[in-house]
Structure formats: structure tokens, C-alpha cells
Protein backbone atom coordinates (compact mmCIF):
# COMPACT_ATOMS: atom_id res chain seq x y z
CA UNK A 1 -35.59 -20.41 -28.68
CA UNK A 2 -32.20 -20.53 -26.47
CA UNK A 3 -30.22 -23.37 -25.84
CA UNK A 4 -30.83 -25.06 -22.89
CA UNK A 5 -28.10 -24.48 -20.01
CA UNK A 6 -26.99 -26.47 -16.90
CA UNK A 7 -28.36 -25.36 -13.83
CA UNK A 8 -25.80 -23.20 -11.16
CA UNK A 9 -27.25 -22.87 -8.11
CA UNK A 10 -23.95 -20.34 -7.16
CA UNK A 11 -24.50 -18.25 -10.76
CA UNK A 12 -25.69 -15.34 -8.57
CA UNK A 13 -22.78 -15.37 -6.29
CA UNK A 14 -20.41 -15.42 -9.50
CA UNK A 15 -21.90 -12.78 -10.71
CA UNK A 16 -21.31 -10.86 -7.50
CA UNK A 17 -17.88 -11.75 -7.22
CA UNK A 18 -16.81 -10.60 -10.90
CA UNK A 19 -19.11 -7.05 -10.18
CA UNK A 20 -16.77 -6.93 -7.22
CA UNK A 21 -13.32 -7.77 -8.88
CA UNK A 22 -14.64 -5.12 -11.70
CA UNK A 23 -15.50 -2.36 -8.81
CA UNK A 24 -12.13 -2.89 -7.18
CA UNK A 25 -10.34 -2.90 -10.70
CA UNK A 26 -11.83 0.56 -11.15
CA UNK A 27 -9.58 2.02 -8.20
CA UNK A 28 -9.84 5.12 -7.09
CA UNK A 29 -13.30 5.03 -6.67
CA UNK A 30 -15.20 8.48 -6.81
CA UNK A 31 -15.37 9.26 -2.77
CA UNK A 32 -18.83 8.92 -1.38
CA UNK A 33 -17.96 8.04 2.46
CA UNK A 34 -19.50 9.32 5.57
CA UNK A 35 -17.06 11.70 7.30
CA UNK A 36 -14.25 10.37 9.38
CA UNK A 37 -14.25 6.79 7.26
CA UNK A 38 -11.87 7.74 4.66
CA UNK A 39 -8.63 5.79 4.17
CA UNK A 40 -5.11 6.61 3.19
CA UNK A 41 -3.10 4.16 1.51
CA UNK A 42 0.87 5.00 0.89
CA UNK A 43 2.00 2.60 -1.53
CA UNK A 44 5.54 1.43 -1.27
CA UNK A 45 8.43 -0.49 -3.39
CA UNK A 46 11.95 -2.23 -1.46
CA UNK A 47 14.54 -3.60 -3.01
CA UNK A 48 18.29 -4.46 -2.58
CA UNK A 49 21.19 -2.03 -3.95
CA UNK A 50 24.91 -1.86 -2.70
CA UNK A 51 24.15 -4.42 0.20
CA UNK A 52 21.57 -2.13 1.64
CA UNK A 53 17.54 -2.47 1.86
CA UNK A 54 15.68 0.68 0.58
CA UNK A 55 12.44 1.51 1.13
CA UNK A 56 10.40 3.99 -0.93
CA UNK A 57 6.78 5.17 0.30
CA UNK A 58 4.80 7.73 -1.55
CA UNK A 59 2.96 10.15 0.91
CA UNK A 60 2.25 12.83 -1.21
CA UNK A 61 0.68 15.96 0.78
CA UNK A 62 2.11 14.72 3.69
CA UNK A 63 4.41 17.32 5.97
CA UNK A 64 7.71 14.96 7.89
CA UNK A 65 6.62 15.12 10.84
CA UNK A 66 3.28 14.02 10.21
CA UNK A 67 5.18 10.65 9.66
CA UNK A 68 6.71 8.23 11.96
CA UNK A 69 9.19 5.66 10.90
CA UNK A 70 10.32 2.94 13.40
CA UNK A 71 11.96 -0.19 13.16
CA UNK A 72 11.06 -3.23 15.68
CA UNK A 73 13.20 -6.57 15.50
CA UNK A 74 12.62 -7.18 11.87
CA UNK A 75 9.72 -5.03 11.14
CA UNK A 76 10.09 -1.41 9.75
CA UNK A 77 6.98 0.30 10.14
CA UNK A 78 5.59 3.28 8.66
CA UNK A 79 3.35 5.33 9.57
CA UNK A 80 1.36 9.09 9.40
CA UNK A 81 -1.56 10.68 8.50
CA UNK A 82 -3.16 13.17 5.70
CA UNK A 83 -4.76 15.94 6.99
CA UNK A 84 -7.39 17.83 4.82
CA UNK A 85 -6.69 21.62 4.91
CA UNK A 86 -9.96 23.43 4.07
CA UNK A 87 -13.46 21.91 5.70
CA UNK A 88 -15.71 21.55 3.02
CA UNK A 89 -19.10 19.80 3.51
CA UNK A 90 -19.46 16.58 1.91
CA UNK A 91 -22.56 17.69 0.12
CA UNK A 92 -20.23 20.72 -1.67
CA UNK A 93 -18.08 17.96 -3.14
CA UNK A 94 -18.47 17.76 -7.17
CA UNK A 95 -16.06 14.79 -7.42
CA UNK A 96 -13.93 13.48 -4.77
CA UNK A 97 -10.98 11.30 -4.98
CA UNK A 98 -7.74 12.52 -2.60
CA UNK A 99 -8.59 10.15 0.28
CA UNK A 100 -7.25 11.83 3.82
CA UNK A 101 -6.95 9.65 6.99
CA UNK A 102 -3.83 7.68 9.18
CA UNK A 103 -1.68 5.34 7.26
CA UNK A 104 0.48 2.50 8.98
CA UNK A 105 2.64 0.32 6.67
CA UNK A 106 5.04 -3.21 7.93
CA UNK A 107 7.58 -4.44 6.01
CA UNK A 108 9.61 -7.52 7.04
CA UNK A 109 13.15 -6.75 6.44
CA UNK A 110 16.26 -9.70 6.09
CA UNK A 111 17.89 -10.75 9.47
CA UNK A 112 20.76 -8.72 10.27
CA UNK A 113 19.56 -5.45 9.42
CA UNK A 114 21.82 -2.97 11.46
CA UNK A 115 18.84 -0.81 13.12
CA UNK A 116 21.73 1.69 14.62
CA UNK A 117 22.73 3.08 11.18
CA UNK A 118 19.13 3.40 9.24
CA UNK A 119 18.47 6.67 7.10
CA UNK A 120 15.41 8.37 6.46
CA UNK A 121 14.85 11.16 4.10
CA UNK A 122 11.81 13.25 2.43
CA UNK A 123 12.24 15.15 -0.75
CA UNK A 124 9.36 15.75 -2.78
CA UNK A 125 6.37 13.49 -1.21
CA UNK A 126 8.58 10.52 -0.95
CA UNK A 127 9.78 8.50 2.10
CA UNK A 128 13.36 7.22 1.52
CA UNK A 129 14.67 4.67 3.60
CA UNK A 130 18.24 2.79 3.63
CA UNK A 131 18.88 -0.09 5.68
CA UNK A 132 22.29 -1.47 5.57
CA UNK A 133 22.54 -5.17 6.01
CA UNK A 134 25.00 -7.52 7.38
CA UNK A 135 25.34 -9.31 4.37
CA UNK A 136 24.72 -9.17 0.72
CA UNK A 137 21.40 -10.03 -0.26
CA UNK A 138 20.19 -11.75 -3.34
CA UNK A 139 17.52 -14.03 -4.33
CA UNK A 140 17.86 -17.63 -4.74
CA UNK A 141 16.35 -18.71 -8.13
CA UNK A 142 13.73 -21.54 -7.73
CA UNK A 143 13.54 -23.82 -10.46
CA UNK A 144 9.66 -24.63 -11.64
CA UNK A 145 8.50 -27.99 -12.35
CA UNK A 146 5.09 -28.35 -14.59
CA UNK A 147 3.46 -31.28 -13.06
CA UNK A 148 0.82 -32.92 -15.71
């Protein structure tokens, strides 16, 4: 006989959240959408190098000028879309997991970006973007306090 065990009246919804953390975990998931609900994501990385702001985005498959880059006060935004080639019925697909669709992406940049001199390149599926700034940007190191 088992040990007895305290009674959770939320056990159920635990054990939906972890099946959900593990589904999400298991990214890409094999693509088994209705038509016209698929989404593109274009991941991205920014960091600081010689005073300027660069942007990476991988849009792999994408052509340039399916992609739109603007910048708005402080906000660079990114955007585009992945359009499938061939039409092939969903029912033809053996295993599915390029997702096509539109893609936007905003990224906060520092104050006193200089919009007027911004670059923007493509080589090889990547988005390249330089944004000077007006000063030299570095991070300020917090110090962390344990609190017992």
C-alpha cells in the first residue's frame, strides 16, 4: 500500500503547466497548422562595438526586399515576410518544420542614436545593422545583495 499524500486541489493544473513548459521546450514543433496560421520568427542578437549598436537578425530564405528596416524615435523595427515557393497541400506534407509567414521585430535602442547615418546590409540570410551612437555605451555593473 502507498503512502498517503496531501491533498492538491491545483495538481491537475501543475501537471498542465509542466506538459506545456515540456511542449514549448521541444521547439520547433513538427508543423500541423491550418493554412495561412503559420508564424515566422527571426531571431536577433545587439550589442555594443566601437561606440556603435549592431543589430544582427537571421532571415534565412528571405530575398532584401522582402524586408523593411525602419527606425522610429528610439525603436528600430524590423520587419518582412517568408514566402513559400512551391504550393504543396498540407495533406502531401511528410514532416514539416520551415515555418513561412510576416515577421515584425522592435528593439529599443540607447538615446542618441544618430538615425541619419544607420547601415543596413544582407549577406548570406543575415540582417546587419550599425547604429552609431552619440556616446560610448557600456553597462553599469549592479552589485547583488543576498537578502536572508
Amino acid at each position: 500500500m502507498g503512502a498517503l499524500m496531501p491533498w492538491r486541489p491545483l495538481r491537475e493544473m501543475e501537471r498542465m503547466s509542466r506538459m506545456f513548459d515540456r511542449l514549448f521546450r521541444e521547439w520547433p514543433w513538427p508543423a500541423e497548422v491550418e493554412e495561412g496560421t503559420e508564424t515566422f520568427f527571426a531571431p536577433v542578437e545587439c550589442f555594443a562595438k566601437n561606440n556603435n549598436l549592431i543589430v544582427r537578425a537571421d532571415v534565412p530564405g528571405l530575398d532584401p526586399k522582402d524586408i523593411e528596416i525602419s527606425l522610429l524615435g528610439n525603436v528600430l523595427t524590423i520587419k518582412g515576410e517568408r514566402k513559400s515557393k512551391e504550393e504543396v497541400k498540407e495533406r502531401d506534407y511528410l514532416r514539416r518544420e520551415i515555418a513561412y509567414g510576416a515577421f515584425e521585430r522592435r528593439i529599443t535602442v540607447p538615446e542618441g542614436a544618430q538615425a541619419d547615418k544607420v547601415k543596413a546590409e544582407f549577406k548570406n540570410g543575415v540582417v546587419e545593422i550599425t547604429i552609431p551612437l552619440a556616446k560610448e555605451v557600456s553597462a553599469t555593473k549592479i552589485p547583488l545583495i543576498e537578502v536572508k
